[in-house]
Protein backbone atom coordinates (compact mmCIF):
# COMPACT_ATOMS: atom_id res chain seq x y z
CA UNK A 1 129.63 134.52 104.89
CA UNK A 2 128.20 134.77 101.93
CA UNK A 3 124.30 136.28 100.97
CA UNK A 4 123.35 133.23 99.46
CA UNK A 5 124.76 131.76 102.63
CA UNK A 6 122.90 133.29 105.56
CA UNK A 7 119.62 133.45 103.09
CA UNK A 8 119.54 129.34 103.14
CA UNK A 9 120.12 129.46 107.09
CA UNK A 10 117.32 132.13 107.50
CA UNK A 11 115.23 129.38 105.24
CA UNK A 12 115.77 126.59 107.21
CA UNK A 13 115.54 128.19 110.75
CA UNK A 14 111.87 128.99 109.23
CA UNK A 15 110.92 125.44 107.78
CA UNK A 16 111.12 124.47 111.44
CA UNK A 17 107.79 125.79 112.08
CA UNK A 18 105.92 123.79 109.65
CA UNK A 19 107.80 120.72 109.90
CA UNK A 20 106.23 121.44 114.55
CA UNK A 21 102.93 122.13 113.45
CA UNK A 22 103.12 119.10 110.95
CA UNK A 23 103.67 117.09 113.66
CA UNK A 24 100.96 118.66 116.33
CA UNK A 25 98.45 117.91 113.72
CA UNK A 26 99.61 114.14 113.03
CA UNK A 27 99.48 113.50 116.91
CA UNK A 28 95.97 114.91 117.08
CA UNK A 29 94.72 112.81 114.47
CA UNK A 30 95.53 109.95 117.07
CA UNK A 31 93.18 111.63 119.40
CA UNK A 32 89.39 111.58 119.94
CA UNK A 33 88.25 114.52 119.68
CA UNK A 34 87.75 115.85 115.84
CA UNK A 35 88.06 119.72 116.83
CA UNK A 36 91.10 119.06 118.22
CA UNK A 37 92.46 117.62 114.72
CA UNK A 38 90.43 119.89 113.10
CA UNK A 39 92.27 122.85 114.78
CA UNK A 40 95.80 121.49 114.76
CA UNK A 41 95.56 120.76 110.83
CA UNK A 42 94.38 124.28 110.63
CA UNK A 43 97.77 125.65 112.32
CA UNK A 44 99.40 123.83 109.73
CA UNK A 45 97.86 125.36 107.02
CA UNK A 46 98.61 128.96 108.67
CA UNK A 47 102.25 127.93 109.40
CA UNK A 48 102.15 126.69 105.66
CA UNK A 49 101.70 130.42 104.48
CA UNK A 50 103.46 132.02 107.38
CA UNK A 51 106.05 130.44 105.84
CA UNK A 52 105.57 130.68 102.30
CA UNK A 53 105.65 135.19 103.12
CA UNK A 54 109.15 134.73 104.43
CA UNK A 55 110.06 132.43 101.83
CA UNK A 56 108.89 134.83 98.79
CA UNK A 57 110.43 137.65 100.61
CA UNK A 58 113.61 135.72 100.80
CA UNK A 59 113.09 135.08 96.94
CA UNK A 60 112.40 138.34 95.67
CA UNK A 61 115.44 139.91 97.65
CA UNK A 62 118.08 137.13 96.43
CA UNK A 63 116.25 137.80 92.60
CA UNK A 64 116.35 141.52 92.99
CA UNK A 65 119.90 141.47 94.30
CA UNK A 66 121.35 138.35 92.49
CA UNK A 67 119.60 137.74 89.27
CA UNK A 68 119.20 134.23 90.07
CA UNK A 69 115.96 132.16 90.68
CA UNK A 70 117.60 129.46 93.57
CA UNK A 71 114.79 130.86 96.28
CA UNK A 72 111.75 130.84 93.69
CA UNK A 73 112.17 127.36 92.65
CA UNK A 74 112.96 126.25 96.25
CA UNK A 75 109.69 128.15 97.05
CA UNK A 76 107.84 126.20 94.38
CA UNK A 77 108.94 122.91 95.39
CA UNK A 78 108.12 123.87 99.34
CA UNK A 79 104.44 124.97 98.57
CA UNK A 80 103.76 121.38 96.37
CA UNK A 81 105.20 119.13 99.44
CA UNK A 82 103.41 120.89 102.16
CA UNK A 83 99.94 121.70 100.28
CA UNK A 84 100.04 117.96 99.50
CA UNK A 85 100.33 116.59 102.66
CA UNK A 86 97.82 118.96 103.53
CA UNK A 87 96.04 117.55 101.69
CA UNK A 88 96.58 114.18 102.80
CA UNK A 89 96.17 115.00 106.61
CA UNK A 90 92.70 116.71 105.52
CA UNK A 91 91.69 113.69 103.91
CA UNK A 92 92.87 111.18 106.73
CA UNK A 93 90.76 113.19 109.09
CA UNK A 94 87.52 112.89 107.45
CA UNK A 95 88.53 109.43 107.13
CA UNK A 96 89.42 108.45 111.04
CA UNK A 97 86.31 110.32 112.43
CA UNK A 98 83.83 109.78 109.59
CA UNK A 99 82.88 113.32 108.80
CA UNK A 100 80.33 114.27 105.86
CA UNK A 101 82.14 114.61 102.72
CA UNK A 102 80.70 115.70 99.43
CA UNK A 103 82.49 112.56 97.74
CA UNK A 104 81.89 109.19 98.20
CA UNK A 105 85.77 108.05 97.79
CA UNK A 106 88.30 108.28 100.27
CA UNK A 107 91.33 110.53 98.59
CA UNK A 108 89.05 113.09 96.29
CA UNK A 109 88.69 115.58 99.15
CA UNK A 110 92.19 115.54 100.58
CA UNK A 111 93.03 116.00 96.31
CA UNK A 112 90.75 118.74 95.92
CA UNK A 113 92.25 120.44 98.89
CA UNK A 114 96.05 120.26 97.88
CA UNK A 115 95.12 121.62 94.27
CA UNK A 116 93.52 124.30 95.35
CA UNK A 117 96.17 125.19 97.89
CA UNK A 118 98.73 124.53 95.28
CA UNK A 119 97.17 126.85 92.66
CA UNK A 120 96.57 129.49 94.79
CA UNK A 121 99.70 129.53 96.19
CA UNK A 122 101.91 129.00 92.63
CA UNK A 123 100.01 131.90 91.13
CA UNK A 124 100.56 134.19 93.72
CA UNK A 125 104.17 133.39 93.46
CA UNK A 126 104.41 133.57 89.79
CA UNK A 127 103.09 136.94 89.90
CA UNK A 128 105.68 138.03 92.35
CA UNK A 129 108.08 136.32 90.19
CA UNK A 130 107.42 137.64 86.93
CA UNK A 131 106.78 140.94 89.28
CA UNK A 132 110.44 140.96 90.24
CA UNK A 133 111.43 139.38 86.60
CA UNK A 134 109.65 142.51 84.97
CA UNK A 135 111.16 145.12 87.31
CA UNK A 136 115.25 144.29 87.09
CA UNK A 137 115.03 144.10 83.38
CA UNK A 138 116.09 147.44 82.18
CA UNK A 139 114.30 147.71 78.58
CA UNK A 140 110.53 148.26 80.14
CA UNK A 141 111.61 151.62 81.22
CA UNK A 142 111.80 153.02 77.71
């Protein structure tokens, strides 16, 4: 098999874990009890960036070794779907058990959430990114 091979299967085995969690937290939001939510949507967010370490390390490896930016844009694209339906599941439970939010509309905390998640997230990978760009290019050794 082939690098680029076993590197997708490692990827996927780990996407498992957030897809579980994803689906804890959208049973508990069935339930009655808020901490319970509260707690499972929380395990998300951890498996979220759990997930996003192996991921980067998966990425810088294949860039260091192959030249090639497959992992870092799959990385990208991973951290925008999950950070927005964190987003959405953060919103949907101040929603279902009427918690204090500081805006009066129904989406702009679940928003505010993902975008900060999202930023956070993208600029810590961009810096590895440009971290690993910077370090196989041979010229800024001069």
């Amino acid at each position: 098999m082939k690098k680029r091979d076993i590197l997708k299967i490692l990827v996927l085995l780990v996407i498992f874990y957030p897809a579980y969690t994803l689906f804890r937290a959208n049973e508990a939001l069935g339930n009655v009890l808020a901490i319970e939510a509260e707690n499972s949507i929380t395990n998300y967010q951890i498996s979220v960036w759990i997930t996003w370490i192996v991921l980067v390390t998966v990425a810088v490896f294949y860039k260091w070794t192959q030249k090639r930016n497959y992992f870092f844009f799959f990385t990208y694209g991973f951290l925008f779907v999950t950070f927005s339906i964190l987003g959405y599941l953060h919103q949907e439970m101040v929603n279902i058990f009427d918690l204090p939010s500081p805006f009066r509309d129904s989406y702009t905390l679940g928003v505010l959430t993902a975008i900060q998640n999202i930023l956070v997230s993208s600029i810590l990978t961009g810096f590895l990114h440009a971290g690993v760009w910077w370090f196989t290019r041979r010229w800024h050794r001069r």
